[in-house]
C-alpha atoms as a PDB file:
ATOM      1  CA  UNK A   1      10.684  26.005 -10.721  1.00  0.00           C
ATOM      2  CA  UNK A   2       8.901  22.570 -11.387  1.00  0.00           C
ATOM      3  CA  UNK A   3       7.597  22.446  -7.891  1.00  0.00           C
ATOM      4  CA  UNK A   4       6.502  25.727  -7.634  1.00  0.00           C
ATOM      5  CA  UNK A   5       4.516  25.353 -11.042  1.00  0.00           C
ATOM      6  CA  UNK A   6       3.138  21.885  -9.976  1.00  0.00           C
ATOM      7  CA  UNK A   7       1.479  23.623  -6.604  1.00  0.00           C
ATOM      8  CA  UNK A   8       0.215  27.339  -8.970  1.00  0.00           C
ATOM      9  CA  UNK A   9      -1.025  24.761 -11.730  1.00  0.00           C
ATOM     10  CA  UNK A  10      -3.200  23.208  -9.546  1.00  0.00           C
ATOM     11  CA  UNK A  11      -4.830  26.154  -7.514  1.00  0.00           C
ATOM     12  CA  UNK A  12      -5.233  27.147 -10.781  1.00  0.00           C
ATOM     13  CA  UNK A  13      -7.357  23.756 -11.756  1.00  0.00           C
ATOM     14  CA  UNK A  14      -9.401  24.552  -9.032  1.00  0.00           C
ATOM     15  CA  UNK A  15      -9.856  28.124  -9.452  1.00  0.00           C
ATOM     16  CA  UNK A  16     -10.995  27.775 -13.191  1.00  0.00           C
ATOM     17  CA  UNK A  17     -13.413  24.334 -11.727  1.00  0.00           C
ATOM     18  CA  UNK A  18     -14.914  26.643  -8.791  1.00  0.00           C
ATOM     19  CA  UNK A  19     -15.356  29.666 -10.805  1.00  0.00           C
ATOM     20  CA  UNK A  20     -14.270  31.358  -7.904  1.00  0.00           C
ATOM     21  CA  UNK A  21     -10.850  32.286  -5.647  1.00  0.00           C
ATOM     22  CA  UNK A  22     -13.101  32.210  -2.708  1.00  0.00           C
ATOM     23  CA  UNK A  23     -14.569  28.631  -3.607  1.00  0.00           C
ATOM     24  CA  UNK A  24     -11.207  27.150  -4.299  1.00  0.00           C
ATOM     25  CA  UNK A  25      -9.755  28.525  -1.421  1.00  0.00           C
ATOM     26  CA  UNK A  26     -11.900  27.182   0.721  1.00  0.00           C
ATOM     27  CA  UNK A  27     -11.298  23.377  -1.160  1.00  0.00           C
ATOM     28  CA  UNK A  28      -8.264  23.824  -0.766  1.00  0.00           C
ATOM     29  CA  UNK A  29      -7.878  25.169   2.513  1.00  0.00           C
ATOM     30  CA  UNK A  30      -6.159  28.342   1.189  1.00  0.00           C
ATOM     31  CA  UNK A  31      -6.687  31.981   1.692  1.00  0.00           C
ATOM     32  CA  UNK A  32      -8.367  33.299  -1.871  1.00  0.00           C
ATOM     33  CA  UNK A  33      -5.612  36.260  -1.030  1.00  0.00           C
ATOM     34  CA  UNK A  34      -2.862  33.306  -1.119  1.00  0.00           C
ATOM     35  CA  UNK A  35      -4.274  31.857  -4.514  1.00  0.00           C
ATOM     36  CA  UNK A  36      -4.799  35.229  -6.069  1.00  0.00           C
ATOM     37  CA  UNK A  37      -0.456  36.006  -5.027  1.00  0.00           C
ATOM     38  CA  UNK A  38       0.407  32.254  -6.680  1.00  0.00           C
ATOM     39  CA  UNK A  39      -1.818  33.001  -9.960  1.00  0.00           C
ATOM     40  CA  UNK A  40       0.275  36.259 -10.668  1.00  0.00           C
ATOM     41  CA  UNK A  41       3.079  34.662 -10.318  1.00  0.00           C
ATOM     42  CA  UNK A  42       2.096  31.889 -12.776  1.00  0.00           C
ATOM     43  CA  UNK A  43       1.481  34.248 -14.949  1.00  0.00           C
ATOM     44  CA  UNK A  44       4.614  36.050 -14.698  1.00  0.00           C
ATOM     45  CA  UNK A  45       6.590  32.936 -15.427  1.00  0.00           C
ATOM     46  CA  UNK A  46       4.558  31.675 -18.311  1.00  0.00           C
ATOM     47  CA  UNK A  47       4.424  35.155 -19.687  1.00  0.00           C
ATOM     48  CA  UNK A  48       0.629  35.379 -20.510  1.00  0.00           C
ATOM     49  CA  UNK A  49      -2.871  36.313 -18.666  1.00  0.00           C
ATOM     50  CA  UNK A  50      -4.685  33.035 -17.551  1.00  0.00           C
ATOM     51  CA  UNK A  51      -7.654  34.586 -15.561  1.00  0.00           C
ATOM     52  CA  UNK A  52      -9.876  37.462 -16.031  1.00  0.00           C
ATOM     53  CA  UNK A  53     -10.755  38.786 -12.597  1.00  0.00           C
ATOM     54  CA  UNK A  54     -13.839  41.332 -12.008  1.00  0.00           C
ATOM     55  CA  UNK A  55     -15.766  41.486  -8.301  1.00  0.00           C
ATOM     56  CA  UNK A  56     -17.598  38.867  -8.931  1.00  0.00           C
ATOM     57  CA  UNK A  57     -16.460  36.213 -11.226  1.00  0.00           C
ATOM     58  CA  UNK A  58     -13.220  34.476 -12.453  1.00  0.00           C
ATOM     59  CA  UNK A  59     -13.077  33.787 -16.536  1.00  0.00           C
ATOM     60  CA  UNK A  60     -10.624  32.107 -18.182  1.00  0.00           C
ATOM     61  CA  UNK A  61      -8.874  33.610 -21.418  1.00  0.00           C
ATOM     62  CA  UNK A  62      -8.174  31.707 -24.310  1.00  0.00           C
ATOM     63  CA  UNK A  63      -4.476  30.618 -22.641  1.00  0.00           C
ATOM     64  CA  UNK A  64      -5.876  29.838 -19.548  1.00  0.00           C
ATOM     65  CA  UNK A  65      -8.333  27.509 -21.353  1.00  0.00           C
ATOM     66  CA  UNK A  66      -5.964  25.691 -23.341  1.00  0.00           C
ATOM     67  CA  UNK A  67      -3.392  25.766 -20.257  1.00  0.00           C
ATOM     68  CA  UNK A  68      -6.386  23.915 -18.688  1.00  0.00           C
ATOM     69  CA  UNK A  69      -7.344  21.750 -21.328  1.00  0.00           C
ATOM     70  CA  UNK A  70      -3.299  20.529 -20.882  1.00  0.00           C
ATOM     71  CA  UNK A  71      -2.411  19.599 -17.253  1.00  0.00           C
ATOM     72  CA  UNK A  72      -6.116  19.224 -15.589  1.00  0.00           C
ATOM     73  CA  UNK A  73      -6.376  15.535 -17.198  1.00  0.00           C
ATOM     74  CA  UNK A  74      -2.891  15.094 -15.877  1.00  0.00           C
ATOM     75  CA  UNK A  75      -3.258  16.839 -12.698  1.00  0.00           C
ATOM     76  CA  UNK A  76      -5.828  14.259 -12.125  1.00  0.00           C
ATOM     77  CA  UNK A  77      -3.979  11.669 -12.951  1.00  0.00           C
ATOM     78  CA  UNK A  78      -1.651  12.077 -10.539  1.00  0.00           C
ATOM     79  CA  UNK A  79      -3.961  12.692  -7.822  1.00  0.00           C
ATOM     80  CA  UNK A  80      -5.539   9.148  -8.637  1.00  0.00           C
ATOM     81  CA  UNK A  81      -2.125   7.431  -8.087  1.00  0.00           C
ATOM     82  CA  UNK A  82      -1.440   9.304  -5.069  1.00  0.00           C
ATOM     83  CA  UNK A  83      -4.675   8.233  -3.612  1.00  0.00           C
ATOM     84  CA  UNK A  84      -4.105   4.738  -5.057  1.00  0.00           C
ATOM     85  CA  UNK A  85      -1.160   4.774  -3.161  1.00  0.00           C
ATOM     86  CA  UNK A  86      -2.640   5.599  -0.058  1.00  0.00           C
ATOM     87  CA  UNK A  87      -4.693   2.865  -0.400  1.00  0.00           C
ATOM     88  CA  UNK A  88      -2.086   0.055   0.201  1.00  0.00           C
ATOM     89  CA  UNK A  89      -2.129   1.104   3.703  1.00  0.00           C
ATOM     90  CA  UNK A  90      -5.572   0.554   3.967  1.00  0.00           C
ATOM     91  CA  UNK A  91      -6.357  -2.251   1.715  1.00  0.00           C
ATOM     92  CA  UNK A  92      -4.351  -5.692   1.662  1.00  0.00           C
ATOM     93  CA  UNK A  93      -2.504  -5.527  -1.525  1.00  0.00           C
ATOM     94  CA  UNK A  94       0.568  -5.496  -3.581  1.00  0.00           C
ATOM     95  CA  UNK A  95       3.680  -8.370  -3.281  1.00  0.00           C
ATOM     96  CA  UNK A  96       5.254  -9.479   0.168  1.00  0.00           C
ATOM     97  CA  UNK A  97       8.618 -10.941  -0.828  1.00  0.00           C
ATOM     98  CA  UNK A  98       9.419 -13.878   1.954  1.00  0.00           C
ATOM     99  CA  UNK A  99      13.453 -15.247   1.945  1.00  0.00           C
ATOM    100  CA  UNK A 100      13.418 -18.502   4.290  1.00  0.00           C
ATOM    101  CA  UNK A 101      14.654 -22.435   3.862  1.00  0.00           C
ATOM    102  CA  UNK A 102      12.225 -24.428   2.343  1.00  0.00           C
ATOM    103  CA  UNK A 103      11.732 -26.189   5.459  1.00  0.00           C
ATOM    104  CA  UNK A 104      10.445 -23.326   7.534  1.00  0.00           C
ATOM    105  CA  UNK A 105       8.178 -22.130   4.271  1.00  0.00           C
ATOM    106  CA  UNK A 106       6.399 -25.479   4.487  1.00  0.00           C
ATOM    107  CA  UNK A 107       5.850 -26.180   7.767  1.00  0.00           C
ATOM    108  CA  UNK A 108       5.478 -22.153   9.492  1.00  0.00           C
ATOM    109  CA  UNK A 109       4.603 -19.943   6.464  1.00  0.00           C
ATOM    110  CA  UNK A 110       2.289 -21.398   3.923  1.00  0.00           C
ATOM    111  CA  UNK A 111       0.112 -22.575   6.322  1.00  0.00           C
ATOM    112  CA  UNK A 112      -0.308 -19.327   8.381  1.00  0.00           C
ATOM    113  CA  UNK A 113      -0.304 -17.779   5.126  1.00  0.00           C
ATOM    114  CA  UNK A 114      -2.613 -19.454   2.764  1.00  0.00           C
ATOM    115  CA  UNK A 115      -5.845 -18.294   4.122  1.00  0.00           C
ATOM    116  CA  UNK A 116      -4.805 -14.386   3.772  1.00  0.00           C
ATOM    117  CA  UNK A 117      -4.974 -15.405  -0.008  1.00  0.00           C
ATOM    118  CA  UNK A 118      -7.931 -16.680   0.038  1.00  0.00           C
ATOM    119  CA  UNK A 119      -9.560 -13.778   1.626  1.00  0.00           C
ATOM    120  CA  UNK A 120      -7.769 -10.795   0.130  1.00  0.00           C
ATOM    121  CA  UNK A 121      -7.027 -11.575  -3.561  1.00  0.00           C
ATOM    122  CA  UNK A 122      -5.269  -8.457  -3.989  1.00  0.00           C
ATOM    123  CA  UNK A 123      -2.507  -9.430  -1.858  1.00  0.00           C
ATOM    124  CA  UNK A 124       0.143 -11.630  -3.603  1.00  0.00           C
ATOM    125  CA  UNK A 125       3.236 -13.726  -1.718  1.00  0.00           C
ATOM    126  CA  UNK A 126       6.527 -13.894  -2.850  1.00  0.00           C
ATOM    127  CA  UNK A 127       8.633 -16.914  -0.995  1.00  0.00           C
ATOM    128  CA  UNK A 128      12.127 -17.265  -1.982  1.00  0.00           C
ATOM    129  CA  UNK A 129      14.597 -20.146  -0.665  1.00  0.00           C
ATOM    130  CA  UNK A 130      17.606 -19.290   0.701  1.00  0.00           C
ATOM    131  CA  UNK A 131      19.854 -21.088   2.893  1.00  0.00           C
ATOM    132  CA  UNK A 132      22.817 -18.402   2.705  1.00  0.00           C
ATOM    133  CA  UNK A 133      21.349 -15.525   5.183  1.00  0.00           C
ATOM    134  CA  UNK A 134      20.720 -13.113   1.974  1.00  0.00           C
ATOM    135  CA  UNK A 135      20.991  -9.808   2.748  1.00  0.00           C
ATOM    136  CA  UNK A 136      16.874  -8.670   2.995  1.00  0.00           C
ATOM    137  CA  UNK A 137      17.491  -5.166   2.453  1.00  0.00           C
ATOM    138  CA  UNK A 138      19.823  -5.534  -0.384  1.00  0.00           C
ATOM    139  CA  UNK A 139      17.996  -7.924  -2.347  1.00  0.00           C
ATOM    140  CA  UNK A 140      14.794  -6.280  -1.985  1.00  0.00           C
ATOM    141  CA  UNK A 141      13.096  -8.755   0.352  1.00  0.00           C
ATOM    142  CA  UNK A 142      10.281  -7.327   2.536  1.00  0.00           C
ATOM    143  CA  UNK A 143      10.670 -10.271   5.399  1.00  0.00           C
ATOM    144  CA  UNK A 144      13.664 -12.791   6.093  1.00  0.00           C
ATOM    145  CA  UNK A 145      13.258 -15.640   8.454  1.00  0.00           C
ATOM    146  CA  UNK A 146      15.901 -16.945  10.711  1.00  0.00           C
ATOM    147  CA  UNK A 147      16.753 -18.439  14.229  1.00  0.00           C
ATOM    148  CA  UNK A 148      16.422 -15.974  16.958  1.00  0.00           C
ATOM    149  CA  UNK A 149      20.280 -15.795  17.458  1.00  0.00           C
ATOM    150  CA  UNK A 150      21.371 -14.774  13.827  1.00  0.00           C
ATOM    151  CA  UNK A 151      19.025 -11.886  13.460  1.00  0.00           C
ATOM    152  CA  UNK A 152      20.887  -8.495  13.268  1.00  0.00           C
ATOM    153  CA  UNK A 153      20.604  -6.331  15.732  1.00  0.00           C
ATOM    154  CA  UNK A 154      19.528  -3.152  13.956  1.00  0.00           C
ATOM    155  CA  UNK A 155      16.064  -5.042  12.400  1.00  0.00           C
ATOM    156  CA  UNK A 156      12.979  -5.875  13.922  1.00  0.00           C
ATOM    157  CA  UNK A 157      12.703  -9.253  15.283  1.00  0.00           C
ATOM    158  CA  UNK A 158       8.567 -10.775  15.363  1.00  0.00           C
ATOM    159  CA  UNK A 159       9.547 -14.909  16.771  1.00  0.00           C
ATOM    160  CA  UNK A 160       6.749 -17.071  14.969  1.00  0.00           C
ATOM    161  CA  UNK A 161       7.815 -20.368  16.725  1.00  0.00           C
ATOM    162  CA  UNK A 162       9.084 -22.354  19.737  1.00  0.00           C
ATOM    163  CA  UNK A 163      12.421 -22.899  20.455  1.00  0.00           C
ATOM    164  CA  UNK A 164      13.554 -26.210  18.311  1.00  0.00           C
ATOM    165  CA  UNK A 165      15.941 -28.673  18.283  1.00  0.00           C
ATOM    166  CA  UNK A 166      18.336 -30.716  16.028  1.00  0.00           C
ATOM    167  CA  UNK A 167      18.495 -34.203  15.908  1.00  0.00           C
ATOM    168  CA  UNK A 168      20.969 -36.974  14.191  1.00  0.00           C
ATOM    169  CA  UNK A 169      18.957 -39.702  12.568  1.00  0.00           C
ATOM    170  CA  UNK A 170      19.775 -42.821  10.685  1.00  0.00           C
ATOM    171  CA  UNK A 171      17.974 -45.502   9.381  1.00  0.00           C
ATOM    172  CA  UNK A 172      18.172 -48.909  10.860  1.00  0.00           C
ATOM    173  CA  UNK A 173      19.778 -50.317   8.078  1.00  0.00           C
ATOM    174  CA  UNK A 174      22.417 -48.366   7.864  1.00  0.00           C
ATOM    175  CA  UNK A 175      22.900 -49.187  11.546  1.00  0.00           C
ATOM    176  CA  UNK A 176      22.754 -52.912  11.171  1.00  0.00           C
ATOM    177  CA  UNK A 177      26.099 -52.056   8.937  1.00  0.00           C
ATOM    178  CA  UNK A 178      27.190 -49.611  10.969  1.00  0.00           C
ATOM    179  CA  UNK A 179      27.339 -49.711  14.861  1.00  0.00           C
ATOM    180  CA  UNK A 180      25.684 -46.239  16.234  1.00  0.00           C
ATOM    181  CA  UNK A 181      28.148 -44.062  17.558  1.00  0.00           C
ATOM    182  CA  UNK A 182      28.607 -43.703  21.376  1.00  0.00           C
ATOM    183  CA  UNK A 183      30.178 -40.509  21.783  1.00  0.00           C
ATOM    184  CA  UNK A 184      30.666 -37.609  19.290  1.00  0.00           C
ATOM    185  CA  UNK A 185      33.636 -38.157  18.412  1.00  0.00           C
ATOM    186  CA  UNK A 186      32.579 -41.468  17.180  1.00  0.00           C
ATOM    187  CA  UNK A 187      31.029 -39.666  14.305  1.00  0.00           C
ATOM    188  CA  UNK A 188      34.006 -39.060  12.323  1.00  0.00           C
ATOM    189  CA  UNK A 189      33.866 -42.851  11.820  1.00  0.00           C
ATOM    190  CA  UNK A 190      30.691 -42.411   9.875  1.00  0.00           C
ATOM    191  CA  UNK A 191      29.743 -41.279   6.192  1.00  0.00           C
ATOM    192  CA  UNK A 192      27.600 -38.397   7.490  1.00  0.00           C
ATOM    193  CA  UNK A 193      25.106 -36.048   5.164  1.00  0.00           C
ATOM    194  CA  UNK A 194      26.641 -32.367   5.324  1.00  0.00           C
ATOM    195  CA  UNK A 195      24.598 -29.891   4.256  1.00  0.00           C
ATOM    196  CA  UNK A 196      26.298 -27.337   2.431  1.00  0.00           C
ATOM    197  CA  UNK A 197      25.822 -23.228   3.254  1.00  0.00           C
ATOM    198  CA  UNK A 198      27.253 -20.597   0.912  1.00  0.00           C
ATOM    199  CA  UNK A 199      27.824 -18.072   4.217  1.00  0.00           C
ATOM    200  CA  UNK A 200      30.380 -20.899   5.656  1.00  0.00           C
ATOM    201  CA  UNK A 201      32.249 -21.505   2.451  1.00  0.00           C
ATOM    202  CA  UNK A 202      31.675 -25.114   3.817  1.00  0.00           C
ATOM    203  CA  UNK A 203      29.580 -27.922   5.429  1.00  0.00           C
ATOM    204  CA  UNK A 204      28.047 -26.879   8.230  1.00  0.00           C
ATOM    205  CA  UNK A 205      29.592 -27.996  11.180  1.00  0.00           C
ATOM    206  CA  UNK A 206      27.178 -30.867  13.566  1.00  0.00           C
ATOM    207  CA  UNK A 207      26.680 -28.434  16.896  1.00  0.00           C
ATOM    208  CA  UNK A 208      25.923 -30.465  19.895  1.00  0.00           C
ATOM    209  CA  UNK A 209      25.886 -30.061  23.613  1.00  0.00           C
ATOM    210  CA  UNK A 210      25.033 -32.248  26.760  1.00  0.00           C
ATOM    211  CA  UNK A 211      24.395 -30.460  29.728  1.00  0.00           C
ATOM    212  CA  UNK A 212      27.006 -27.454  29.846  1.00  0.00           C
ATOM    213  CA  UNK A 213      29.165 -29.640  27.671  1.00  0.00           C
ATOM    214  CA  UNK A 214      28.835 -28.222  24.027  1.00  0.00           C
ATOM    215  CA  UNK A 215      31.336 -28.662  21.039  1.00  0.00           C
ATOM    216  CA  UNK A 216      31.086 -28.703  16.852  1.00  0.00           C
ATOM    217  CA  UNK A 217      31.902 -31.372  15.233  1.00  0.00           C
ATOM    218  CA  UNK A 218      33.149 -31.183  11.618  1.00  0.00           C
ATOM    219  CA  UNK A 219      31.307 -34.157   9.788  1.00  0.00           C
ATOM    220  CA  UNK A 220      32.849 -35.861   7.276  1.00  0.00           C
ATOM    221  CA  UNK A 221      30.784 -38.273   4.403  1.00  0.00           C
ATOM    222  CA  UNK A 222      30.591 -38.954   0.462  1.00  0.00           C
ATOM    223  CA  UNK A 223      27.219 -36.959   0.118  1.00  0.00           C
ATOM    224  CA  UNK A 224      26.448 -33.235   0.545  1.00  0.00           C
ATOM    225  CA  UNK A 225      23.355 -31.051  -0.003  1.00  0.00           C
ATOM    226  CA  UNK A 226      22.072 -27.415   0.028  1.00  0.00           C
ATOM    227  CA  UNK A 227      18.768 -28.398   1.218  1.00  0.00           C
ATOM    228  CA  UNK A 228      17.451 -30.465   4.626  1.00  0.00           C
ATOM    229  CA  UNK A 229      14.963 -32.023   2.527  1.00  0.00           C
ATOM    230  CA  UNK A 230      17.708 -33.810   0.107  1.00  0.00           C
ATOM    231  CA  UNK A 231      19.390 -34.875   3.455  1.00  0.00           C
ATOM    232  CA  UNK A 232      16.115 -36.161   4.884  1.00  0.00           C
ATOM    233  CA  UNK A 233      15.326 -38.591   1.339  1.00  0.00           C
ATOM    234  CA  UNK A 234      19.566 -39.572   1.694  1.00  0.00           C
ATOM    235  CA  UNK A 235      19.069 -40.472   5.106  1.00  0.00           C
ATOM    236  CA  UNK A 236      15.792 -42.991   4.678  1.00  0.00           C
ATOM    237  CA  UNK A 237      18.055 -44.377   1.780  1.00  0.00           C
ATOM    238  CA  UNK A 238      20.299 -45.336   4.406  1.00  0.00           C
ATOM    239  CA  UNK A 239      22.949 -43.423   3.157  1.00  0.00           C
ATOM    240  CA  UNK A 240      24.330 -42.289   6.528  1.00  0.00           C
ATOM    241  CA  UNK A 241      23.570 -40.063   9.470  1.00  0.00           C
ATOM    242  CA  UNK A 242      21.860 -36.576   8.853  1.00  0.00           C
ATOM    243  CA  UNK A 243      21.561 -33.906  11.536  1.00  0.00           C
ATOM    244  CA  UNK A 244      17.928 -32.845  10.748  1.00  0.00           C
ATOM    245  CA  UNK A 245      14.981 -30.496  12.264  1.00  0.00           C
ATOM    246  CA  UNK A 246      13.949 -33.054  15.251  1.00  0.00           C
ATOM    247  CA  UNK A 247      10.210 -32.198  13.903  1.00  0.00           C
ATOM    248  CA  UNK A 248      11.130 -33.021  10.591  1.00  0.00           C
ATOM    249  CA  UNK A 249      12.439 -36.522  11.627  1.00  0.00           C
ATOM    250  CA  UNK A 250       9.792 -37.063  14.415  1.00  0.00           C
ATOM    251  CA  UNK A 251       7.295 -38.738  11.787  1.00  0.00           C
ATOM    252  CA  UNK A 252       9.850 -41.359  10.304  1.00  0.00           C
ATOM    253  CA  UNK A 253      11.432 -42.477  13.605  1.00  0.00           C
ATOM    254  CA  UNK A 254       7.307 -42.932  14.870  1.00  0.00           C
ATOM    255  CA  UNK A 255       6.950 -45.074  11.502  1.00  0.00           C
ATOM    256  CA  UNK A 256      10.384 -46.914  12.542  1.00  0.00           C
ATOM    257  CA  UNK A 257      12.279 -45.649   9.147  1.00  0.00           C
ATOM    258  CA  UNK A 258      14.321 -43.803  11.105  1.00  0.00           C
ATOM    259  CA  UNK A 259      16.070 -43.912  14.627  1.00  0.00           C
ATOM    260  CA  UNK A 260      17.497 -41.416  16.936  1.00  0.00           C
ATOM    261  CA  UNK A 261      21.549 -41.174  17.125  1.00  0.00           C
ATOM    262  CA  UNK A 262      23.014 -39.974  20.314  1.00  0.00           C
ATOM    263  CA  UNK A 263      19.619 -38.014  21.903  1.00  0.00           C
ATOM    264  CA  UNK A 264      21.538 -37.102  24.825  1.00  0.00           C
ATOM    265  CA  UNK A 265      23.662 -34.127  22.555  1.00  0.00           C
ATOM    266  CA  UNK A 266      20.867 -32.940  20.849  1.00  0.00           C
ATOM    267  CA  UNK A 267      20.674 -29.088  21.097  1.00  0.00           C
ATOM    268  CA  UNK A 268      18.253 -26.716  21.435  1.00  0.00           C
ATOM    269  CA  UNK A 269      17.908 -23.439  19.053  1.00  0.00           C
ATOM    270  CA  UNK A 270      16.333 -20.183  19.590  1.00  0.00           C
ATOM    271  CA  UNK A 271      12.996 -20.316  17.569  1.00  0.00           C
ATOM    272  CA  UNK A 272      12.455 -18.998  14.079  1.00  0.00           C
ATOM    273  CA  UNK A 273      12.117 -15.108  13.943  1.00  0.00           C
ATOM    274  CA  UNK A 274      10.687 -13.104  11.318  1.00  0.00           C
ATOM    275  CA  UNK A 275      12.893  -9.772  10.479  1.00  0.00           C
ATOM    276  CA  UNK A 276      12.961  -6.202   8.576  1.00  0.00           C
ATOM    277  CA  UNK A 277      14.262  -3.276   8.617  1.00  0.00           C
ATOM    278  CA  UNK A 278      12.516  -0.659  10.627  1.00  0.00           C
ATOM    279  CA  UNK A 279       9.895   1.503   8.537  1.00  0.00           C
ATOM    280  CA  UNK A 280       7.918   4.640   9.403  1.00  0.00           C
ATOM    281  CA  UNK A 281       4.623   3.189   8.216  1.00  0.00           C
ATOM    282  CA  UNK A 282       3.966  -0.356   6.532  1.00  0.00           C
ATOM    283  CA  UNK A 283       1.165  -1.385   4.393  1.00  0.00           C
ATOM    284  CA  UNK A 284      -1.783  -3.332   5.291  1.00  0.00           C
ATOM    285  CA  UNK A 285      -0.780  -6.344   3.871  1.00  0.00           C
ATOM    286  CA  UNK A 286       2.255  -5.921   5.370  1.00  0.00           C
ATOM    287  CA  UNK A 287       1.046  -5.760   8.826  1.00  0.00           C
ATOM    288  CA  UNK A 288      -1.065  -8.413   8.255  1.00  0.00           C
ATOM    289  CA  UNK A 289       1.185 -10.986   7.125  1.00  0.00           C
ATOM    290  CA  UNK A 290       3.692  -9.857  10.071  1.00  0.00           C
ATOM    291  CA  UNK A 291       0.133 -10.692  12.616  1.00  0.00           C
ATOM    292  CA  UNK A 292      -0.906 -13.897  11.046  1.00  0.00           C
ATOM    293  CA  UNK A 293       3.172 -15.473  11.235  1.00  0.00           C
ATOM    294  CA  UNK A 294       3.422 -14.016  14.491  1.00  0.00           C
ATOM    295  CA  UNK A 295       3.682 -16.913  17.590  1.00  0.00           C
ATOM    296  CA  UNK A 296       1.175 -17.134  20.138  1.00  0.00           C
ATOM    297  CA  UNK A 297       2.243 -19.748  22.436  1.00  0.00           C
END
């Protein structure tokens, strides 16, 4: 019933606007023999005579022009949100909610991102840390960012970087007091910064590999943290060894605050990947936050 008087009510807008069933029909792309079927049965539900009809004009009675003094401002409003709507498709705006590790939001997404800002001020950006692989769909995130090899298969994978690598660092006074290991095993003699994931239940376990050799090693040490960051500031405090975003390190072993332990088992990583569940059309600023984080090597 609802739908059937939303579609009647407005022909019947744009009869009473046009003066005419021909005029309307031909707005609304409608035979005026269609229109003049749905007004009769308007009237039949509501129980009262909207239009007068003659040859050649269309009146309204005094219900028809209170009926139309009712919905046509409401009528309208709708078709202004519809066409508002419509216009996120075409225009860059509304919220993009981003769920990443602070690491990758500072060095991959801000600054492919920043600019959009500046030239669409309509568009807004939502980043959210999160080192536990949160559920995107779930928590109502529009993108997720991860390594290439934990992205689900049933989402759509965009990579927006290189293949990276992990490193171990320390600083070189904590290795004056503690000999560098030689092997990997040597590490459990170490006080080594874990970094602490809610999807393990645990520290993560150090991954390493040397040629096809390739094993886990599960770290032990006095400090944990949820964050690479907090590990990186431990480490340069010489608290131990920290297993770190080689990038990230890069710039403090050039400056000689910290040094590379055992280079020869650091592993490489697929590169970062932008996800999302699979949609039938996306919004303009959608699409163009997807282009502008996508990776052109």
């Amino acid at each position: 019933m609802l739908r059937e008087n939303l579609l009647d009510l407005y022909s019947f807008v744009s009869i009473a606007k046009e003066g005419s069933f021909t005029r309307a029909g031909a707005r609304l792309g409608l035979l005026p023999s269609t229109l003049s079927h749905a007004m009769r049965a308007l009237e039949t539900r509501m129980g009262v005579v909207l239009l007068t009809r003659t040859t050649r004009s269309v009146a309204l009675t005094e219900a028809g022009e209170r009926l139309l003094l009712q919905v046509a401002p409401h009528l309208q409003e709708i078709e202004a949100g519809l066409f508002a709507t419509r216009e996120l498709r075409e225009q860059p705006a509304g919220t993009i909610r981003i769920s990443a590790i602070d690491y990758v939001i500072d060095t991959l997404l801000w600054p492919r991102l920043a600019s959009l800002l500046e030239q669409h001020p309509d568009l807004k950006l939502e980043f959210a840390i999160d080192y536990g692989l949160a559920d995107i769909v779930k928590d109502k995130f529009d993108i997720g960012v991860r390594s290439g090899d934990q992205v689900a298969q049933d989402m759509v994978a965009v990579r927006i970087a290189a293949d990276y690598r992990l490193a171990i660092v320390a600083s070189p006074a904590y290795l004056q007091r503690h000999p560098p290991p030689a092997t990997p095993r040597e590490l459990l003699q170490h006080n080594c910064i874990s970094l602490q994931l809610p999807t393990f239940g645990g520290p993560y376990a150090w991954e390493l590999k040397k040629g096809e050799q390739a094993l886990e090693v599960k770290v032990r040490g006095q400090l944990s943290c949820n964050g690479v960051y907090q590990m990186l500031h431990a480490a340069l405090s010489s608290a131990g060894l920290a297993y770190l975003p080689e990038a990230l390190a890069q710039p403090y072993v050039a400056a000689g605050q910290l040094e590379w332990v055992l280079p020869a088992w650091f592993p490489t990583f697929p590169g970062q990947h932008i996800f999302y569940p699979l949609r039938r059309q996306d919004s303009r600023a959608f699409t163009l936050v997807v282009d502008a984080l996508r990776y052109r090597a």
